[in-house]
Protein backbone atom coordinates (compact mmCIF):
# COMPACT_ATOMS: atom_id res chain seq x y z
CA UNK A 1 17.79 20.70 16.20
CA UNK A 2 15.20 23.15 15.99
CA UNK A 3 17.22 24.74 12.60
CA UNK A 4 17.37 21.37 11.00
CA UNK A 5 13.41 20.50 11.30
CA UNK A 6 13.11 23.68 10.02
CA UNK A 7 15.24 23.02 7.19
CA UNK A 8 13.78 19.73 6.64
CA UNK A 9 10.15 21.73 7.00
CA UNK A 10 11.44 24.34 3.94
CA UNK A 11 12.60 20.81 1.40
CA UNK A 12 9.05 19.38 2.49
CA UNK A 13 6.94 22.49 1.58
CA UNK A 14 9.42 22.50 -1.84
CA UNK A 15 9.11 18.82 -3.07
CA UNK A 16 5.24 18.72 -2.31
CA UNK A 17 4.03 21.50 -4.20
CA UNK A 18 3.04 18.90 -6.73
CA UNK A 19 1.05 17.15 -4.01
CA UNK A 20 -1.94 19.52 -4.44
CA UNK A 21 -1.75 19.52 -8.33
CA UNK A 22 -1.72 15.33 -8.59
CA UNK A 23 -4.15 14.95 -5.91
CA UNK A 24 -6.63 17.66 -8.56
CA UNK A 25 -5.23 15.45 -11.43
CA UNK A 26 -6.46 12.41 -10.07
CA UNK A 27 -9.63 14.05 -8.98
CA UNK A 28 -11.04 14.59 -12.29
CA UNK A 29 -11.92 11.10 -12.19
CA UNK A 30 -12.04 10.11 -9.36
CA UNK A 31 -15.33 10.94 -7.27
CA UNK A 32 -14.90 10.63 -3.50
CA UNK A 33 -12.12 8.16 -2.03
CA UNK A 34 -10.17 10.49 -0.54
CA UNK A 35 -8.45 7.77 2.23
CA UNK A 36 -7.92 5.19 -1.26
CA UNK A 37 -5.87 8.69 -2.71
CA UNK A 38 -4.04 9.42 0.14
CA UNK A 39 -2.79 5.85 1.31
CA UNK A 40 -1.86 5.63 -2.91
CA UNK A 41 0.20 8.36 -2.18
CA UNK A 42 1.97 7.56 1.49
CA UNK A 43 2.49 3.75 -0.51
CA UNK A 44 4.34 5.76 -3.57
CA UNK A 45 6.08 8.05 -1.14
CA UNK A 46 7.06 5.66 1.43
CA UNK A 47 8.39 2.79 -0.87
CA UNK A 48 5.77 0.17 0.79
CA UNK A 49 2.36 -1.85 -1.38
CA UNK A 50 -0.86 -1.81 -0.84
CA UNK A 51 -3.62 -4.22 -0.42
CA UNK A 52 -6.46 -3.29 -0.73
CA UNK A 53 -10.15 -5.00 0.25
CA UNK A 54 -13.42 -3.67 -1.11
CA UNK A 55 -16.85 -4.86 -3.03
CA UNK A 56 -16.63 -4.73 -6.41
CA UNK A 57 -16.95 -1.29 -8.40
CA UNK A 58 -15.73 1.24 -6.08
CA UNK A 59 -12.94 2.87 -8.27
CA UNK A 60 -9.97 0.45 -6.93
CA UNK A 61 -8.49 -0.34 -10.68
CA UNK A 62 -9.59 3.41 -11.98
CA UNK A 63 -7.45 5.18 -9.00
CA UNK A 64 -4.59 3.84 -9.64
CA UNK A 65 -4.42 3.73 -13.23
CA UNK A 66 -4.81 7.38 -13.06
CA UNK A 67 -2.25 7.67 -10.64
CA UNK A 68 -0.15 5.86 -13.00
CA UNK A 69 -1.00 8.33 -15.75
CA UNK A 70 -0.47 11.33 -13.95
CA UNK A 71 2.84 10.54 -12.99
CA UNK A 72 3.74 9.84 -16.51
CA UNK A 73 5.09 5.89 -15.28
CA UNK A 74 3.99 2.33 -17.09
CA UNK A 75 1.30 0.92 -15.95
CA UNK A 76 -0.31 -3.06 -16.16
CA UNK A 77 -2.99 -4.50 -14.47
CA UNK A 78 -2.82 -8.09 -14.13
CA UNK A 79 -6.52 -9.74 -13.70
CA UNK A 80 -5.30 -13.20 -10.84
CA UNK A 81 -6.99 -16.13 -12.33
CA UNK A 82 -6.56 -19.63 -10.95
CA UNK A 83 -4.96 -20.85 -13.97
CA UNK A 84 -2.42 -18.45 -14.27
CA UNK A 85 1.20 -18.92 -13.83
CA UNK A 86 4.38 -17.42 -12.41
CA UNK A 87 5.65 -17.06 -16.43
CA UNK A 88 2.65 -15.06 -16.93
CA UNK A 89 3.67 -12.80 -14.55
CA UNK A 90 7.54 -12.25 -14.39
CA UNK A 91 8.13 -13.56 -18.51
CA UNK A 92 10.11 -16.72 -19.69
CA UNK A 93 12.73 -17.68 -21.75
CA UNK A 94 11.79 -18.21 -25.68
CA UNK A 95 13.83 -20.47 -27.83
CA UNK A 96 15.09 -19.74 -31.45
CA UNK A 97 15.35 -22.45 -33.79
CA UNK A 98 17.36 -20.14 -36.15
CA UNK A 99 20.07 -18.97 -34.06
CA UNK A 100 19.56 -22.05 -31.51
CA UNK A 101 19.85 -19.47 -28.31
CA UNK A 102 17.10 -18.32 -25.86
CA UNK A 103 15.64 -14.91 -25.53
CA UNK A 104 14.36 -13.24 -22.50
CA UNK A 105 10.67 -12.28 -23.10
CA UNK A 106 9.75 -9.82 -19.97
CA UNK A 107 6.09 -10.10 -18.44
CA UNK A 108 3.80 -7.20 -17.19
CA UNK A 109 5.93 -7.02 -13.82
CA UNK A 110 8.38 -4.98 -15.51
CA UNK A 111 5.99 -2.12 -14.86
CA UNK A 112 6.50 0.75 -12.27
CA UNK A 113 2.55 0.78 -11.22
CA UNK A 114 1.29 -2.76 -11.08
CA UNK A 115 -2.13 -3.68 -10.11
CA UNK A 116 -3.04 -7.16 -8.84
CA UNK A 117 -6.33 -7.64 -9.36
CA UNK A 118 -8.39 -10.56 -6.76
CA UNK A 119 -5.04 -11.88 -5.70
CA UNK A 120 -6.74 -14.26 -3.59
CA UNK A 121 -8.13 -16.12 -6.98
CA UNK A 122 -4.58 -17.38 -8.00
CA UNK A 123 -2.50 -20.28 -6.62
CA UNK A 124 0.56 -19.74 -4.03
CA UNK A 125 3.19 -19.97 -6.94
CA UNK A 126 1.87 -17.13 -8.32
CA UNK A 127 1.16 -15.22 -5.41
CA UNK A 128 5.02 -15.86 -4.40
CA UNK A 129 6.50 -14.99 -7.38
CA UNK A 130 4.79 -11.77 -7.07
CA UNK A 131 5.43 -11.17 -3.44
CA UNK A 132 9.17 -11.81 -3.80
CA UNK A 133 9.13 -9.24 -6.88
CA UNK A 134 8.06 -7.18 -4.19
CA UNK A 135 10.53 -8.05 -1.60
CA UNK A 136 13.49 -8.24 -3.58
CA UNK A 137 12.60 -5.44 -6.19
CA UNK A 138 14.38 -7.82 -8.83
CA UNK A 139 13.12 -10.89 -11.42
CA UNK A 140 15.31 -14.39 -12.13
CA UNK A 141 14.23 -15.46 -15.46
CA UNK A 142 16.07 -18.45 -15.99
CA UNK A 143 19.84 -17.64 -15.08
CA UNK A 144 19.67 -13.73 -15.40
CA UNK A 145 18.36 -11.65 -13.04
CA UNK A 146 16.93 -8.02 -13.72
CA UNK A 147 16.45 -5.31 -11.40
CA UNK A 148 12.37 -3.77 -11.50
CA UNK A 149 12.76 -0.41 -12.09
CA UNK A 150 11.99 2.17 -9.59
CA UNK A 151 8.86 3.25 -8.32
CA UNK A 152 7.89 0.41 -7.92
CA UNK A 153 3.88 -0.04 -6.43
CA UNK A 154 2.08 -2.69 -5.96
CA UNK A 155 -1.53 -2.20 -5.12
CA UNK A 156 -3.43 -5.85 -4.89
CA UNK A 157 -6.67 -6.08 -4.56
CA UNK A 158 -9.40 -8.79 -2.70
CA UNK A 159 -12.62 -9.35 -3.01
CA UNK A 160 -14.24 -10.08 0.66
CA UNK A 161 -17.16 -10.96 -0.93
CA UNK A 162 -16.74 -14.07 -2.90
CA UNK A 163 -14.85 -16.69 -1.43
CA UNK A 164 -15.39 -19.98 -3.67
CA UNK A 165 -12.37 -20.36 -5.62
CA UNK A 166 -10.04 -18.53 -3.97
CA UNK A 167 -6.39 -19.04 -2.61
CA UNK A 168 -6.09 -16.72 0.73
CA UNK A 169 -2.91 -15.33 1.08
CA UNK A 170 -0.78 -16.81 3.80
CA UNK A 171 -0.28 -14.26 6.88
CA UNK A 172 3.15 -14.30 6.31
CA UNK A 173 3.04 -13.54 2.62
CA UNK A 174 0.01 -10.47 3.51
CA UNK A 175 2.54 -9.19 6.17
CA UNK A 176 4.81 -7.85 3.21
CA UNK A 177 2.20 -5.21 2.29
CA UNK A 178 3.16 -1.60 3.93
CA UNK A 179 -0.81 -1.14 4.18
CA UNK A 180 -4.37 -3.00 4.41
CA UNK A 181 -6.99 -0.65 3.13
CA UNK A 182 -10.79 -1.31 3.77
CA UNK A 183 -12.40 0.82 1.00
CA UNK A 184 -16.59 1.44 1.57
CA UNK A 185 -19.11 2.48 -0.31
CA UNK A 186 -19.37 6.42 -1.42
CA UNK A 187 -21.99 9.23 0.21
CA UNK A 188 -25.04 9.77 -1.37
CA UNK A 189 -23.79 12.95 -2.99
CA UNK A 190 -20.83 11.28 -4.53
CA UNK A 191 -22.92 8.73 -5.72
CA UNK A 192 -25.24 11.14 -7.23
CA UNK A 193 -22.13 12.75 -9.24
CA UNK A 194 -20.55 9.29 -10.40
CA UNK A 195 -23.85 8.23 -12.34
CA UNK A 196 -24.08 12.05 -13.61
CA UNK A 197 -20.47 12.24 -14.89
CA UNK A 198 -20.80 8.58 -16.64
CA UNK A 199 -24.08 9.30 -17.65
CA UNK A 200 -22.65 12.21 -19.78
CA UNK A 201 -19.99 10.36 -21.41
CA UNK A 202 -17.36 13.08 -21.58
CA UNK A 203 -14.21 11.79 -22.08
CA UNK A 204 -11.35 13.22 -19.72
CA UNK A 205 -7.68 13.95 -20.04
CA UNK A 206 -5.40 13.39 -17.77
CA UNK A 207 -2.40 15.14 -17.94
CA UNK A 208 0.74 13.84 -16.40
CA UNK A 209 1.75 16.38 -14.02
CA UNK A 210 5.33 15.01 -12.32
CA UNK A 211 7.52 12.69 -13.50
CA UNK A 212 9.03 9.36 -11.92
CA UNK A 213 12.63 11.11 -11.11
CA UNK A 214 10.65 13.73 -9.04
CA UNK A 215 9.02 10.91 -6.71
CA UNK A 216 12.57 9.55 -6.14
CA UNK A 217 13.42 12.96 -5.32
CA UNK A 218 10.97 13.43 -2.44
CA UNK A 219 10.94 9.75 -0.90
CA UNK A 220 14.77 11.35 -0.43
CA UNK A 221 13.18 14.61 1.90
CA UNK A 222 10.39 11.72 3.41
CA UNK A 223 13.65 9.51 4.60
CA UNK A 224 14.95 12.80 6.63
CA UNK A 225 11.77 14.00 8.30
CA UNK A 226 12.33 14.29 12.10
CA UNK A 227 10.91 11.61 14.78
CA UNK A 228 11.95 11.98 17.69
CA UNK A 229 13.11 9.35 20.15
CA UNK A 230 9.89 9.44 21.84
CA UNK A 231 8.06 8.26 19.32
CA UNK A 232 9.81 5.84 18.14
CA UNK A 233 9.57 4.21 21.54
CA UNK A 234 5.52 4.85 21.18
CA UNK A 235 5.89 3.08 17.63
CA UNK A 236 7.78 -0.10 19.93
CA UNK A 237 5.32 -0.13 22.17
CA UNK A 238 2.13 -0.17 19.92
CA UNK A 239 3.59 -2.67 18.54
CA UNK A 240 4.79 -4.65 21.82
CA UNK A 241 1.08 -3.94 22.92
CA UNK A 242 0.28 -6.36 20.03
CA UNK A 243 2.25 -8.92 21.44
CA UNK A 244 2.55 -8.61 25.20
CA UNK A 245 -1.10 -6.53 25.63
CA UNK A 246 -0.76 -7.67 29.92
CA UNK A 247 2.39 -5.33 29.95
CA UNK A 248 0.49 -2.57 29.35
CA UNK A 249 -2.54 -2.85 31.70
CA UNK A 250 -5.09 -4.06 28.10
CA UNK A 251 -6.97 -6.95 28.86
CA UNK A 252 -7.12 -8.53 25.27
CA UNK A 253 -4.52 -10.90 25.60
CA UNK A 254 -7.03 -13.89 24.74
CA UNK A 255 -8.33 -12.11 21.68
CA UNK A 256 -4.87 -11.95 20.21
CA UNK A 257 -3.37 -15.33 18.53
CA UNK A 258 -0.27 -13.47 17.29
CA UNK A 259 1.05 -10.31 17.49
CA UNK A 260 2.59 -7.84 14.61
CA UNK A 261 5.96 -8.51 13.16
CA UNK A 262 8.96 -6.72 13.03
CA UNK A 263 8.13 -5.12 9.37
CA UNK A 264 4.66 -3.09 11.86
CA UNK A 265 7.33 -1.18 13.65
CA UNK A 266 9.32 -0.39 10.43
CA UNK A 267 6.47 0.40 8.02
CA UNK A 268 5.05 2.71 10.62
CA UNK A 269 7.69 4.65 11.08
CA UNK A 270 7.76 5.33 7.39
CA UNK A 271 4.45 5.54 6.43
CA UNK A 272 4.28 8.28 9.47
CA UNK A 273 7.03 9.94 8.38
CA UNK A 274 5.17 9.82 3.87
CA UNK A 275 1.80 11.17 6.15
CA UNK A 276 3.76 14.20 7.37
CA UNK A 277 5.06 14.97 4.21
CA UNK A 278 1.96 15.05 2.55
CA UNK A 279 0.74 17.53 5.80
CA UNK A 280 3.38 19.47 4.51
CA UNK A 281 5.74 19.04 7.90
CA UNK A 282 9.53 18.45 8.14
CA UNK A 283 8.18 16.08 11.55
CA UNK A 284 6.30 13.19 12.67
CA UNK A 285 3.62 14.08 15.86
CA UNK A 286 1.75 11.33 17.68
CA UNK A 287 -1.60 11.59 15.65
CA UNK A 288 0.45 10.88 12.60
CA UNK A 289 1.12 7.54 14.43
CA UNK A 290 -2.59 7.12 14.88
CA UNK A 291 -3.64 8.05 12.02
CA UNK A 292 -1.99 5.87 9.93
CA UNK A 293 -1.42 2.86 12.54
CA UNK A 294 -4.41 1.21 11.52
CA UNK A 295 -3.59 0.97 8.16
CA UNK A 296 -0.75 -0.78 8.97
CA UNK A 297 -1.51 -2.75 11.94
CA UNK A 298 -4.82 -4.62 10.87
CA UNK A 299 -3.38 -7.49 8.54
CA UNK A 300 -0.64 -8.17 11.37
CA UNK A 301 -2.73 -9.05 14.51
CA UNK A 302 -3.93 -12.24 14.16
CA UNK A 303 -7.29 -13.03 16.37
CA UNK A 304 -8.34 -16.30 18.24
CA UNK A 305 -11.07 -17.91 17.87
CA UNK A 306 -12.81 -16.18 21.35
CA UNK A 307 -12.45 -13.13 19.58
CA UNK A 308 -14.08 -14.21 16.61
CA UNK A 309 -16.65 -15.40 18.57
CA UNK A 310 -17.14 -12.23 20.23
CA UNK A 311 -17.33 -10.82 16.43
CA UNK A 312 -14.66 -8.58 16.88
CA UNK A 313 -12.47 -7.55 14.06
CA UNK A 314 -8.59 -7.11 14.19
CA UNK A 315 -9.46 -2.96 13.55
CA UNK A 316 -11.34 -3.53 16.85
CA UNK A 317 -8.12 -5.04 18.86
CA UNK A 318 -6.16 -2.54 17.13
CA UNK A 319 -8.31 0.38 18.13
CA UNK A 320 -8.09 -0.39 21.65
CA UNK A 321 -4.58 -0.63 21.80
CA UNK A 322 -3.87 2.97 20.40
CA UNK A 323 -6.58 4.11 23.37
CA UNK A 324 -4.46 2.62 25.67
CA UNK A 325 -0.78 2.98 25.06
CA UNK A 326 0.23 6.18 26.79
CA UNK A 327 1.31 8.63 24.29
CA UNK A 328 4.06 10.69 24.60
């Protein structure tokens, strides 16, 4: 066993040499956000989407169009409105009067970097139609159906700000994103270089530095890094802590309405095992686990209304449960 992490450990340190060179890449524009870069990646790596919640000009659109550009993959940003429609999203049929036969005209989901931006602003057929692009990795236009080509990201974005106007997506539809990001505000220093680097208008280049065939290549090594039995069974349990919080001696069964589904259990094993590979490790440890859990735990524990009384947050719930879930 020891031999094969070890083997694992050598393709890891091979297919993430790039890692350091990207994350530089993406760096010359990008001031700060560090955890928005890193969850981008683990996303990429791990084959999951992203949503992500933040105020308004903190980079969101910016990171990952230059993640799009330094992989060298197409890119589209779709701007949610409330009177868009599915069409405008996965294309339609257009007929031809001269040849009296339809052609397939594909929308901006045919893309291998999509970003959704304020979600939450257009109606549930649109959100569906781009949540089971996600799910299925495939678009029916009419009677043909077309595979989306692979990588395939998603990274949608809400505004927690404004709320008039808005659709919220339904829990069940939220619960197919691999990740909930909360980004914040930057330090003072960052700050202090954003409005100096704008201020100087100098254009910058980015160069792609990996190609799409090379990401395929290493969410290959990131499906055969080691976790061993015993944490999987602390991934179970986390997530049975969600759900059952009595079994484990945490008194928060009131505060929780409904615990995580299935997809928690999954999507934390892989985005542990994406968070390893970008520590450069051929295995998953327990702080891996923790590290990420959040991430992928917040949007799936739903709260009662005694907790939100209590103004605790789902990262709050969540929090506690990793305290007290013996680790292995």
């Amino acid at each position: 066993m020891q031999t094969d992490i070890q083997q694992i450990t050598k393709a890891v340190e091979e297919k993430s040499r790039y890692l350091q060179t990207l994350t530089h890449e993406i760096e010359k524009i990008i001031v700060g956000q560090h955890y928005l870069i890193e969850r981008l990646l683990i996303g990429i790596l791990a084959n999951g989407h992203i949503l992500v919640e933040g105020v308004p000009g903190l980079a969101k659109t910016t990171a990952v169009k230059t993640l799009a550009q330094a992989i060298a993959t197409s890119f589209r940003r779709i701007q949610f409105t409330p009177d868009l429609l599915p069409a405008d999203l996965i294309g339609t049929q257009i007929y031809s009067p001269a040849t009296g036969s339809f052609t397939i005209k594909k929308g901006p989901l045919f893309s291998n970097i999509i970003l959704a931006d304020e979600i939450n602003r257009a109606p549930a057929k649109v959100q569906s139609a781009l949540l089971e692009a996600m799910q299925e990795r495939q678009v029916t236009i009419g009677e043909e159906t077309f595979r989306l080509e692979e990588p395939f990201l998603v990274m949608a974005t809400q505004n927690p700000i404004e709320q008039e106007g808005t659709y919220p997506l339904p829990e069940a539809q939220v619960d197919r994103f691999m990740l909930k990001l909360r980004v914040t505000y930057p330090n003072k220093k960052e700050e202090k270089q954003i409005m100096k680097r704008i201020a100087e208008r100098v254009p910058i280049e980015i160069t792609p530095v990996i190609r799409p065939h090379e990401i395929m290549e290493s969410r290959k090594v990131v499906d055969q890094i080691y976790i061993d039995e015993k944490l999987e069974d602390y991934i179970v349990d986390i997530v049975f802590a969600t759900r059952e919080p009595k079994a484990f001696g945490i008194d928060i069964e009131d505060m929780i309405a409904y615990g995580a589904s299935p997809r928690a259990s999954i999507y934390l094993n892989q985005a542990a095992k994406a968070y390893a590979f970008l520590q450069g490790r051929g295995y998953v440890t327990p702080q891996d686990i923790k590290s990420i859990g959040l991430d992928v735990l917040r949007h799936r524990v739903l709260l009662t209304y005694e907790a939100e009384a209590e103004e605790l947050t789902s990262d709050d719930i969540v929090s506690k449960i990793f305290d007290n879930v013996e680790v292995p």
